[in-house]
C-alpha atoms as a PDB file:
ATOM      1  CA  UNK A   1      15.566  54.842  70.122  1.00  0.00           C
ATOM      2  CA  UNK A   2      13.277  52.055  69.289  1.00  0.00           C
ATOM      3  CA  UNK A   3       9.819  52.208  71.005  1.00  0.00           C
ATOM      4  CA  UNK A   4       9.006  49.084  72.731  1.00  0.00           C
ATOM      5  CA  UNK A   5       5.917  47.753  73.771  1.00  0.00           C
ATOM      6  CA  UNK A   6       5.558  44.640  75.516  1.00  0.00           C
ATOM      7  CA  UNK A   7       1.906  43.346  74.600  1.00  0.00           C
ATOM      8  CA  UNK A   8       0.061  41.694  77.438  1.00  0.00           C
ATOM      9  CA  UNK A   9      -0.898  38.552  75.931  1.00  0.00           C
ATOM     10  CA  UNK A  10      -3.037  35.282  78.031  1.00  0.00           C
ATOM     11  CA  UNK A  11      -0.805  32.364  76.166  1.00  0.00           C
ATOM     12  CA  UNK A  12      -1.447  28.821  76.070  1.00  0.00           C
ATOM     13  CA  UNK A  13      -0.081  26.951  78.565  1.00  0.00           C
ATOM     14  CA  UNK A  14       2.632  24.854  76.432  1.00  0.00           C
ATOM     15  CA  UNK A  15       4.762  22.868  79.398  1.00  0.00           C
ATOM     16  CA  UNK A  16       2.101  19.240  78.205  1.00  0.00           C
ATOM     17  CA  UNK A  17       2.975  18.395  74.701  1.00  0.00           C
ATOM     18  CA  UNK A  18       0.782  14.722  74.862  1.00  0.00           C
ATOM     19  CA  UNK A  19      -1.474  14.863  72.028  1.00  0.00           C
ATOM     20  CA  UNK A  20      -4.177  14.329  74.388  1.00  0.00           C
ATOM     21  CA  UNK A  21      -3.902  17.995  76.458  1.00  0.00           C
ATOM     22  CA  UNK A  22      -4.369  20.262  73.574  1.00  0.00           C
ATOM     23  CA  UNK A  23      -6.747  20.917  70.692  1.00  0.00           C
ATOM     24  CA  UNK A  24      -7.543  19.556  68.007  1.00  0.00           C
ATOM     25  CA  UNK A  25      -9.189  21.065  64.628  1.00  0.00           C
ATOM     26  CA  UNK A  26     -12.226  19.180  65.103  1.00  0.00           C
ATOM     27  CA  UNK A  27     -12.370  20.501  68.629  1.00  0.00           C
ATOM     28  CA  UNK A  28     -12.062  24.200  67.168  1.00  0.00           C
ATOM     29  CA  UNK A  29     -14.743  23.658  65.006  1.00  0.00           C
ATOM     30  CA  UNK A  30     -16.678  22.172  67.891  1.00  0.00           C
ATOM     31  CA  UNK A  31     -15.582  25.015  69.923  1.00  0.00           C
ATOM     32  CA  UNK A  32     -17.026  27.436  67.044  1.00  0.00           C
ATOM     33  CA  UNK A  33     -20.284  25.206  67.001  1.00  0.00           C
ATOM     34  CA  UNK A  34     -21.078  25.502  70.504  1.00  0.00           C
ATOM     35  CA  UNK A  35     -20.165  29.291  70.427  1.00  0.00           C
ATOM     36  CA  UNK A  36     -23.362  29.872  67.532  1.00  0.00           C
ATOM     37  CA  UNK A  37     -20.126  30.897  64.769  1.00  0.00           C
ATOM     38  CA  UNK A  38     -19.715  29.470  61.771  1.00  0.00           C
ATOM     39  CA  UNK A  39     -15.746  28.642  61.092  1.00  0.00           C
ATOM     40  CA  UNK A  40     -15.801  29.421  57.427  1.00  0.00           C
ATOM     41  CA  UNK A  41     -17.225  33.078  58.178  1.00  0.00           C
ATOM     42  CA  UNK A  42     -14.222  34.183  60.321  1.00  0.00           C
ATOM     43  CA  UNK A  43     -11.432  31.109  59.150  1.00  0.00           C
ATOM     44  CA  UNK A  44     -10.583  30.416  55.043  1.00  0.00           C
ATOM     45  CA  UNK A  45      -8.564  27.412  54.680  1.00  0.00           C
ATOM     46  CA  UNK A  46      -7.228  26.820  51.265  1.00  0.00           C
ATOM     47  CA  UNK A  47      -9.205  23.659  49.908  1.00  0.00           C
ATOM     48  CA  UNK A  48      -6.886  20.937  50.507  1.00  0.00           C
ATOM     49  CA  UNK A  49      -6.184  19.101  47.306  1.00  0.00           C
ATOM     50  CA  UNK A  50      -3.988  17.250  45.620  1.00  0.00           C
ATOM     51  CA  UNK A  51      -2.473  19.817  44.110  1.00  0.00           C
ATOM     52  CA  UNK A  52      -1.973  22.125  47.131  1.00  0.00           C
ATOM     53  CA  UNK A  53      -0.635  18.516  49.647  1.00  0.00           C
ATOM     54  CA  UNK A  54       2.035  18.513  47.114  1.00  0.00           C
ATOM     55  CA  UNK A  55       3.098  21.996  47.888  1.00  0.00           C
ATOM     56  CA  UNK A  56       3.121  21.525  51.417  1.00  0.00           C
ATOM     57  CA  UNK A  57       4.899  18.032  51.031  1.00  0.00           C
ATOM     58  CA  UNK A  58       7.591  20.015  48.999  1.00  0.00           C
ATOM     59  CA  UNK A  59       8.204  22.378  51.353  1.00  0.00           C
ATOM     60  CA  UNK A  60       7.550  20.842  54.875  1.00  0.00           C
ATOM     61  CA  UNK A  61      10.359  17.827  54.058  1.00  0.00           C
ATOM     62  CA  UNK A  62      13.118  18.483  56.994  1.00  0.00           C
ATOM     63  CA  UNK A  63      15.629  17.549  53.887  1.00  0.00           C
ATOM     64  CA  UNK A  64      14.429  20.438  51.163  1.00  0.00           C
ATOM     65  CA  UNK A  65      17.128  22.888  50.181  1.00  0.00           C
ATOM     66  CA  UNK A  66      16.325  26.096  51.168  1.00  0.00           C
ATOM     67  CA  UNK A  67      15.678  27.256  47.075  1.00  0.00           C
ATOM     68  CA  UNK A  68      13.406  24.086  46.917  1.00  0.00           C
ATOM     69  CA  UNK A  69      11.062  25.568  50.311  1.00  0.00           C
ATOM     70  CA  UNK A  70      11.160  29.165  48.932  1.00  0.00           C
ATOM     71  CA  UNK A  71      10.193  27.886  45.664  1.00  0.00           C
ATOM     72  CA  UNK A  72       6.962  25.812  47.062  1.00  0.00           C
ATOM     73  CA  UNK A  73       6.111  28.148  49.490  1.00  0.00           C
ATOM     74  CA  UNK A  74       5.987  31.091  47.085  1.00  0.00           C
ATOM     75  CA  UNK A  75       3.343  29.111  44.934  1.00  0.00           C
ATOM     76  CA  UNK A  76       1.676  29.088  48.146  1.00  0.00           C
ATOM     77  CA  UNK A  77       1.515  32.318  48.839  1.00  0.00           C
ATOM     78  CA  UNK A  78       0.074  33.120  45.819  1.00  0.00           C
ATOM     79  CA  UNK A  79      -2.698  31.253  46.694  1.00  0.00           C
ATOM     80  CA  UNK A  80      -3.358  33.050  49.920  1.00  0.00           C
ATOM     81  CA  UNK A  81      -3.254  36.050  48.567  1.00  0.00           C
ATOM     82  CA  UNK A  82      -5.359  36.181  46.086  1.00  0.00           C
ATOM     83  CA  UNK A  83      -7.845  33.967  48.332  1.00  0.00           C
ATOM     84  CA  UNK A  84      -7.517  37.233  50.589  1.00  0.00           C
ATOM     85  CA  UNK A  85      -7.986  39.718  48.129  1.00  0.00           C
ATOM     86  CA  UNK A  86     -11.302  37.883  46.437  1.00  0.00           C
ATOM     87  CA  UNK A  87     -12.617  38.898  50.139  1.00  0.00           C
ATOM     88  CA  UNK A  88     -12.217  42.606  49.605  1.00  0.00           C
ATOM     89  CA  UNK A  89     -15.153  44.670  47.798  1.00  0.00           C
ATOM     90  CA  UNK A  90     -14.782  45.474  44.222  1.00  0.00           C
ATOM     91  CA  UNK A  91     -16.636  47.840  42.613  1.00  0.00           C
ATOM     92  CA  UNK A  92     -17.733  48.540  38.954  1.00  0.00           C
ATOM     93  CA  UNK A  93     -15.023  49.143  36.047  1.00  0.00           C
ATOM     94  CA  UNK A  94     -15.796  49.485  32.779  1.00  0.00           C
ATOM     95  CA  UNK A  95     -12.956  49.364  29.538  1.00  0.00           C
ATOM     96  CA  UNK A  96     -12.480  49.265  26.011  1.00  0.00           C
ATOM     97  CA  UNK A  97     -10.485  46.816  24.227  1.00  0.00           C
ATOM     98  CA  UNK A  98      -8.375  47.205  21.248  1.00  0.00           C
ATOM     99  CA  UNK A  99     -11.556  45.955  18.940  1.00  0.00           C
ATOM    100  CA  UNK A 100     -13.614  49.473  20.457  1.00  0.00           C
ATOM    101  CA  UNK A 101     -15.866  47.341  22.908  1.00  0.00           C
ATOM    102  CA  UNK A 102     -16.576  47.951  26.489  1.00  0.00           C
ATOM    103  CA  UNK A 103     -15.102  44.944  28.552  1.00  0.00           C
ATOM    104  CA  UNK A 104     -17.508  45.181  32.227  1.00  0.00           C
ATOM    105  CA  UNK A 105     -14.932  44.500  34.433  1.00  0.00           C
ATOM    106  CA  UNK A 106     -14.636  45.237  38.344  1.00  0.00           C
ATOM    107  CA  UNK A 107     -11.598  47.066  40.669  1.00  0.00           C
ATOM    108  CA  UNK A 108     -10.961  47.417  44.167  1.00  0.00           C
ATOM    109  CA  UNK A 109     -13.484  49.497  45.479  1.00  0.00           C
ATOM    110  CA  UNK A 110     -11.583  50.964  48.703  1.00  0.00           C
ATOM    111  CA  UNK A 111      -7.591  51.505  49.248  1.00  0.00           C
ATOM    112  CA  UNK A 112      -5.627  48.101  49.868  1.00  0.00           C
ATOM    113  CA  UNK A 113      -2.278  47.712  51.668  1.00  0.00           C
ATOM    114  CA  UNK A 114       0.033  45.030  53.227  1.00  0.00           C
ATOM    115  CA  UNK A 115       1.404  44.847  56.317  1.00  0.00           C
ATOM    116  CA  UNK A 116       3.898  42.313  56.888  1.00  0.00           C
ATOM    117  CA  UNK A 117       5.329  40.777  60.544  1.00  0.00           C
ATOM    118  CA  UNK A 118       8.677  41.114  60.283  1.00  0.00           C
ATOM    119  CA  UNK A 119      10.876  39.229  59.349  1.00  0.00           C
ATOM    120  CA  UNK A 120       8.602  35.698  57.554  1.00  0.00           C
ATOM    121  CA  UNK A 121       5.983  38.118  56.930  1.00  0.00           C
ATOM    122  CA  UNK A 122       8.251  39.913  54.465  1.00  0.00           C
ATOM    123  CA  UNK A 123       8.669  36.177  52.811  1.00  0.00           C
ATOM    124  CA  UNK A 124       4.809  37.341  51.369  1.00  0.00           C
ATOM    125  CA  UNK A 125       5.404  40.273  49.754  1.00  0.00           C
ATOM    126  CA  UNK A 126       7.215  39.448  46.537  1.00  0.00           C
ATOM    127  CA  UNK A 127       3.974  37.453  45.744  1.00  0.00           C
ATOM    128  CA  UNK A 128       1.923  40.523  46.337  1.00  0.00           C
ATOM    129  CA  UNK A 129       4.281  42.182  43.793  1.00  0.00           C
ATOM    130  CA  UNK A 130       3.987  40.118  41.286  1.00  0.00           C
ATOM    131  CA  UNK A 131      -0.008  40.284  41.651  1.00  0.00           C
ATOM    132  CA  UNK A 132      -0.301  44.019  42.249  1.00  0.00           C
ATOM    133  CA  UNK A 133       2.497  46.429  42.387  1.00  0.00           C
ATOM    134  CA  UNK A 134       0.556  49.503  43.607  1.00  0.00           C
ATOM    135  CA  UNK A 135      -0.085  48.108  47.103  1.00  0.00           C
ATOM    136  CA  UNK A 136       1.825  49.302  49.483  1.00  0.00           C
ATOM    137  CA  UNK A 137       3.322  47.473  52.375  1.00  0.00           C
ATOM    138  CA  UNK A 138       3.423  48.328  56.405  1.00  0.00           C
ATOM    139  CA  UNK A 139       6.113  47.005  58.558  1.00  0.00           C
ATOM    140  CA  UNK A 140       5.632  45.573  62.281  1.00  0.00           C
ATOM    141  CA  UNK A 141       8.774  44.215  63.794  1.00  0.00           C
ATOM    142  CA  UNK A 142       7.289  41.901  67.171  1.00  0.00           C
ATOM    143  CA  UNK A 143       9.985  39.355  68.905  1.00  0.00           C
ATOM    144  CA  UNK A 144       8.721  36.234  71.341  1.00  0.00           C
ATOM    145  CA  UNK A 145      11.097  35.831  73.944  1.00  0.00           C
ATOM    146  CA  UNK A 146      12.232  32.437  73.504  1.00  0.00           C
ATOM    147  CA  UNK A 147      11.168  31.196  76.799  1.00  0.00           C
ATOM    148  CA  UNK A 148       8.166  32.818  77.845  1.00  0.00           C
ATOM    149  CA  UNK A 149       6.660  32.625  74.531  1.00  0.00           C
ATOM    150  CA  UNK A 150       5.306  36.256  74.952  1.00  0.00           C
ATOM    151  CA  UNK A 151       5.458  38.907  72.056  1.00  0.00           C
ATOM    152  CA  UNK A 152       7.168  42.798  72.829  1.00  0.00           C
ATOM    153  CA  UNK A 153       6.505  45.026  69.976  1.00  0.00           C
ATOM    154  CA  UNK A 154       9.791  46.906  68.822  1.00  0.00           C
ATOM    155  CA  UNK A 155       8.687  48.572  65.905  1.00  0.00           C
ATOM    156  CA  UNK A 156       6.191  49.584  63.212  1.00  0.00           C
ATOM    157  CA  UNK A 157       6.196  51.650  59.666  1.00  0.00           C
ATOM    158  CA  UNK A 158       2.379  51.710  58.388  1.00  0.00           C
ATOM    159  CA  UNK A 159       1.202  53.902  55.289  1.00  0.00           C
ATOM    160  CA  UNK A 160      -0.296  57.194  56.440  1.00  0.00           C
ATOM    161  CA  UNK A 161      -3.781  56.404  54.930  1.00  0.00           C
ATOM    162  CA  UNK A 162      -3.957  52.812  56.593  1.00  0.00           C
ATOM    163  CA  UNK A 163      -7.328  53.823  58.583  1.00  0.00           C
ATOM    164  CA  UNK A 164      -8.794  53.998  55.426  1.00  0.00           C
ATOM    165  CA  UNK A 165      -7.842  50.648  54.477  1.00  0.00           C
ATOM    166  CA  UNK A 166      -8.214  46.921  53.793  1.00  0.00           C
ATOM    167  CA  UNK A 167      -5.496  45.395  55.049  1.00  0.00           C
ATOM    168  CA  UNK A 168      -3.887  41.951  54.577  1.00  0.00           C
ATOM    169  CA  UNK A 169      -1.550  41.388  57.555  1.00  0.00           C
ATOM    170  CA  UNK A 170       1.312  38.668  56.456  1.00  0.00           C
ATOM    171  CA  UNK A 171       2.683  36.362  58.661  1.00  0.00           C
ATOM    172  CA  UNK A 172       2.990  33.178  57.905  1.00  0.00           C
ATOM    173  CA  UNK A 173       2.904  31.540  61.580  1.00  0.00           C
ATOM    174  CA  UNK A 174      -0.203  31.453  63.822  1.00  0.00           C
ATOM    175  CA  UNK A 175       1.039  29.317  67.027  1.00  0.00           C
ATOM    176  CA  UNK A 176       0.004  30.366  70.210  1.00  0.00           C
ATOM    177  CA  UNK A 177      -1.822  33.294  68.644  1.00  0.00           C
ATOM    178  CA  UNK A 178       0.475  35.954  70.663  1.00  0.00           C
ATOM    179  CA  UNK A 179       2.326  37.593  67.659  1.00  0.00           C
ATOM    180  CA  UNK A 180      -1.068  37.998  65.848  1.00  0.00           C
ATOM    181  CA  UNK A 181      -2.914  39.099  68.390  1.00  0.00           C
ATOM    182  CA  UNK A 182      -0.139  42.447  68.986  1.00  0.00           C
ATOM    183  CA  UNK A 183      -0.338  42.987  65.169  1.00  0.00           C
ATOM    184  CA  UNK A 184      -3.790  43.268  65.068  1.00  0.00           C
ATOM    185  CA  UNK A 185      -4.125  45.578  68.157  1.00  0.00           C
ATOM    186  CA  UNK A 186      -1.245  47.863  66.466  1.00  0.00           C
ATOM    187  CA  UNK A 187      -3.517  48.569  63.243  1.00  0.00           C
ATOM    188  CA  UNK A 188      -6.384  49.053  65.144  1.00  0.00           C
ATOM    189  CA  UNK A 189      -4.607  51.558  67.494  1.00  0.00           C
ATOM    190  CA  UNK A 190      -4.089  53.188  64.098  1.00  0.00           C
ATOM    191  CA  UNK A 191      -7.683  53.613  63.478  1.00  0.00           C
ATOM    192  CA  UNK A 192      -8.181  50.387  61.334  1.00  0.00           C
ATOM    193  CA  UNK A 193     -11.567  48.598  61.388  1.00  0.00           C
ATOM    194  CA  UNK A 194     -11.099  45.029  62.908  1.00  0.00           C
ATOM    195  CA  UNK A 195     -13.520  43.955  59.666  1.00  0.00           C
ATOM    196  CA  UNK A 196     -11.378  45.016  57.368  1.00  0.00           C
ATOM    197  CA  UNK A 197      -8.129  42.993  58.538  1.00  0.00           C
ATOM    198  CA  UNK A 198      -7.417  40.199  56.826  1.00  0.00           C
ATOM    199  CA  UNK A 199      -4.402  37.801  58.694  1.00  0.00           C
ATOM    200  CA  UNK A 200      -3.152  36.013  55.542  1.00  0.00           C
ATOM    201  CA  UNK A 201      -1.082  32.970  57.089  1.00  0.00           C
ATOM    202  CA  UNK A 202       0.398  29.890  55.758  1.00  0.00           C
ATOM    203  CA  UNK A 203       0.024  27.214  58.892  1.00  0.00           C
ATOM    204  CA  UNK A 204      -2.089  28.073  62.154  1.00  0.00           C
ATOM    205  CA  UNK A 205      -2.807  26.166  65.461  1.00  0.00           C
ATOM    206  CA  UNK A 206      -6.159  25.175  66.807  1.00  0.00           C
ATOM    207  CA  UNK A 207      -4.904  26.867  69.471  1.00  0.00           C
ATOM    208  CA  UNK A 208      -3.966  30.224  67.767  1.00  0.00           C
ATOM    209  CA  UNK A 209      -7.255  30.577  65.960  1.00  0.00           C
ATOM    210  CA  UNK A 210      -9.352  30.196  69.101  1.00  0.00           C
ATOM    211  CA  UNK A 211      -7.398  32.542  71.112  1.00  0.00           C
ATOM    212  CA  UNK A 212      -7.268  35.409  68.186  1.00  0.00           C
ATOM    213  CA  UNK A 213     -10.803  35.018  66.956  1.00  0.00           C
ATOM    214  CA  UNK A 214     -12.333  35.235  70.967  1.00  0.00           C
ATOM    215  CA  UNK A 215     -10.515  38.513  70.911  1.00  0.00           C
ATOM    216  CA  UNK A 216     -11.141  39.592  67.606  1.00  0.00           C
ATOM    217  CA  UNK A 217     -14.725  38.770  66.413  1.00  0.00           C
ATOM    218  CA  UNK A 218     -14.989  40.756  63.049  1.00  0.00           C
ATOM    219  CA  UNK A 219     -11.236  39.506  61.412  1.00  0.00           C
ATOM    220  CA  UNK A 220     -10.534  36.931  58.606  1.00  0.00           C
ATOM    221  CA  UNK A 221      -7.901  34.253  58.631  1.00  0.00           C
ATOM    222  CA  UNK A 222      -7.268  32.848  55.399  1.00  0.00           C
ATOM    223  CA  UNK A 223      -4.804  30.050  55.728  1.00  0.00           C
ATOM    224  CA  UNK A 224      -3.880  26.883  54.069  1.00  0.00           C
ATOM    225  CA  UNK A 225      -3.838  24.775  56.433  1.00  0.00           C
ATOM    226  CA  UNK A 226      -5.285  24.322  60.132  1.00  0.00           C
ATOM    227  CA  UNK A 227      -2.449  21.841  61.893  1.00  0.00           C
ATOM    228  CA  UNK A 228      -3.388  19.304  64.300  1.00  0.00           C
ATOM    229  CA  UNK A 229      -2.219  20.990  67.726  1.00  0.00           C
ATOM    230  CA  UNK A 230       1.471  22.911  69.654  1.00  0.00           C
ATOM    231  CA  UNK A 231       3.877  20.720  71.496  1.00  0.00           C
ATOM    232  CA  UNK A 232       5.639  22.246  74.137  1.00  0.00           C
ATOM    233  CA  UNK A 233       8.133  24.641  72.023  1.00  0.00           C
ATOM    234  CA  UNK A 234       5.019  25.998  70.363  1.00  0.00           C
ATOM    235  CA  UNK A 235       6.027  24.400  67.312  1.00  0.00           C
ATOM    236  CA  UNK A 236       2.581  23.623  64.975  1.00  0.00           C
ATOM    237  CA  UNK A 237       2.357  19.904  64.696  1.00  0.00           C
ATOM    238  CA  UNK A 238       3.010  18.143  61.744  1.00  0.00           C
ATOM    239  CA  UNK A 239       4.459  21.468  61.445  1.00  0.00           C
ATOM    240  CA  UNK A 240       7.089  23.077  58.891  1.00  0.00           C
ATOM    241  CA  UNK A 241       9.689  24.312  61.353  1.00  0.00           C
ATOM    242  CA  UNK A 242      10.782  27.663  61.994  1.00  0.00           C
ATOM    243  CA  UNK A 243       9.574  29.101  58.970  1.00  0.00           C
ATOM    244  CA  UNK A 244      11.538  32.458  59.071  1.00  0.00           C
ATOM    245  CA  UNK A 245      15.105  30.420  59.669  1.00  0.00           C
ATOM    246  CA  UNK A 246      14.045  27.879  57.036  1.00  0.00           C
ATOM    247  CA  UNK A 247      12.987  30.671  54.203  1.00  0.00           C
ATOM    248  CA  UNK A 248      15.979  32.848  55.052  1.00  0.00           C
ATOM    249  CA  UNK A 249      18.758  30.207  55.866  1.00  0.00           C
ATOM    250  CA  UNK A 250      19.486  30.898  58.985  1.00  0.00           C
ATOM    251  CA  UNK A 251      19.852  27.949  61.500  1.00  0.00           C
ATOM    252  CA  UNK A 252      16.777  26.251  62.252  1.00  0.00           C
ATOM    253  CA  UNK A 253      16.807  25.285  66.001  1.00  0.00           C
ATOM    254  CA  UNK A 254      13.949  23.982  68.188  1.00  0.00           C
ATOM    255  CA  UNK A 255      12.084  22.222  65.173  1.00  0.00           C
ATOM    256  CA  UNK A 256      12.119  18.606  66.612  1.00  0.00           C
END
C-alpha cells in the first residue's frame, strides 16, 4: 500500500495570468534586497551566454523532436550539475602519476547522493552518471492535482546514510514552488541538514524561488535560468512546456 501524504502547501494564487499581477525577476531580487539577502548566496543561475541561449533555444522550440530536446537538455544538465557539485566541500587528495610524482589534487570531503522527483527528475540522472558513477540516487514520487495545483506525496526510496549527506535534489521544474517545497521537507524529516540540500533545477519562477527560499533559509538553487513569471496553468513563462511529457514523449497538454 503506498503511503500518501498530502503536503500542506500556501500556493500562489494563479486564476490572473496579466503580466502585470505576478512577479517578475527583478522584483525577486528586489524582494531579496529589501529582505537584507543576497540572491546569489541562496539562488545560482547558470551565466547566461551565448553558448548556454543556444541550448535553451534548442530545446524550448514547440517544434523540436523529442531526441533533439533530450539531446540539448542533457548538455544542460551537465552544467547544473557540476555547478552544484563545485558547491560541496572537497577536501585534500594527494596521487602519483605514472612519471612517480605526487599530483595535489582534492575529493569530496563528505558522502554525496541524488535524489531525484520523480518522474523529470529522473531525466538528471544519466548526467550524474556519466560525471560520477558512485553516487547514489533517492527516489521521491510527488503528484499536483491538476486543478488545485497542490502536491500529495506518494512515495519515497532514499539511501540509508542520507542524514549524513550532501544532497542534490533533481527536478527540473520550480513553478509555484509546491513540489519543491514537499521534497525538501521529506529529506529533512530524514534527518538531512537544510544547508546541505542543493535543488538542482533547469527553469524556476519568481514565484517558486520566493515561496521556497522564505521557507527554507539555508538551501541552494542552482538553476539556469530564472523565467519571467506563471500564467494561470502554472506554466513558467517564456517557458519550455511540460518538461516531463516533452523529455519522455508523452502528450504535452496545457503548454499554451
Amino acid at each position: 500500500m503506498l503511503n500518501i501524504i498530502h503536503c500542506q502547501i500556501n500556493t500562489p494564487n494563479l486564476a490572473d495570468s496579466n503580466r502585470e499581477s505576478v512577479m517578475n525577476a527583478n522584483q525577486v531580487i528586489q524582494i531579496y534586497k529589501e529582505d537584507s539577502q543576497i540572491l546569489s548566496s541562496s539562488v545560482i543561475e547558470l551565466p547566461q551566454t551565448n553558448r548556454l541561449k543556444y541550448l535553451h533555444a534548442k530545446m524550448r522550440d514547440k517544434v523540436a523532436s523529442k531526441s533533439q530536446f533530450i539531446f540539448y537538455a542533457d548538455q544542460v544538465f551537465r552544467l547544473l550539475i557540476e555547478k552544484s557539485l563545485e558547491l560541496v566541500p572537497f577536501k585534500d587528495l594527494d596521487v602519483t602519476t605514472p612519471v612517480g610524482k605526487t599530483y595535489k589534487g582534492k575529493q569530496f570531503a563528505d558522502p554525496i547522493c541524488a535524489v531525484s522527483v520523480v518522474r523529470a527528475g529522473e531525466s538528471m540522472e544519466n548526467e550524474l552518471r556519466h560525471i560520477d558513477l558512485k553516487i547514489p540516487i533517492g527516489k521521491i514520487l510527488i503528484q499536483r492535482d491538476v486543478v488545485t495545483k497542490l502536491p500529495t506525496l506518494y512515495y519515497s526510496k532514499l539511501p540509508d546514510h542520507i542524514a549524513k549527506c550532501r544532497v542534490l535534489i533533481f527536478e527540473p521544474m520550480l513553478a509555484t514552488g509546491g513540489s519543491a517545497i514537499c521534497a525538501i521537507q521529506v529529506l529533512i524529516d530524514a534527518g538531512v541538514l537544510e544547508e546541505n540540500i542543493i535543488f538542482v533545477n533547469l527553469l524556476c519562477s519568481p514565484e517558486g524561488i520566493q515561496k521556497v527560499t522564505q521557507q527554507f533559509k539555508k538551501i541552494q538553487i542552482v538553476t539556469s535560468s530564472i523565467e519571467e513569471y506563471l500564467n494561470g496553468n502554472a506554466f513558467m513563462i517564456p517557458g519550455i512546456g511540460d518538461f516531463g511529457d516533452r523529455y519522455f514523449g508523452t502528450t504535452d497538454v496545457g503548454a499554451v
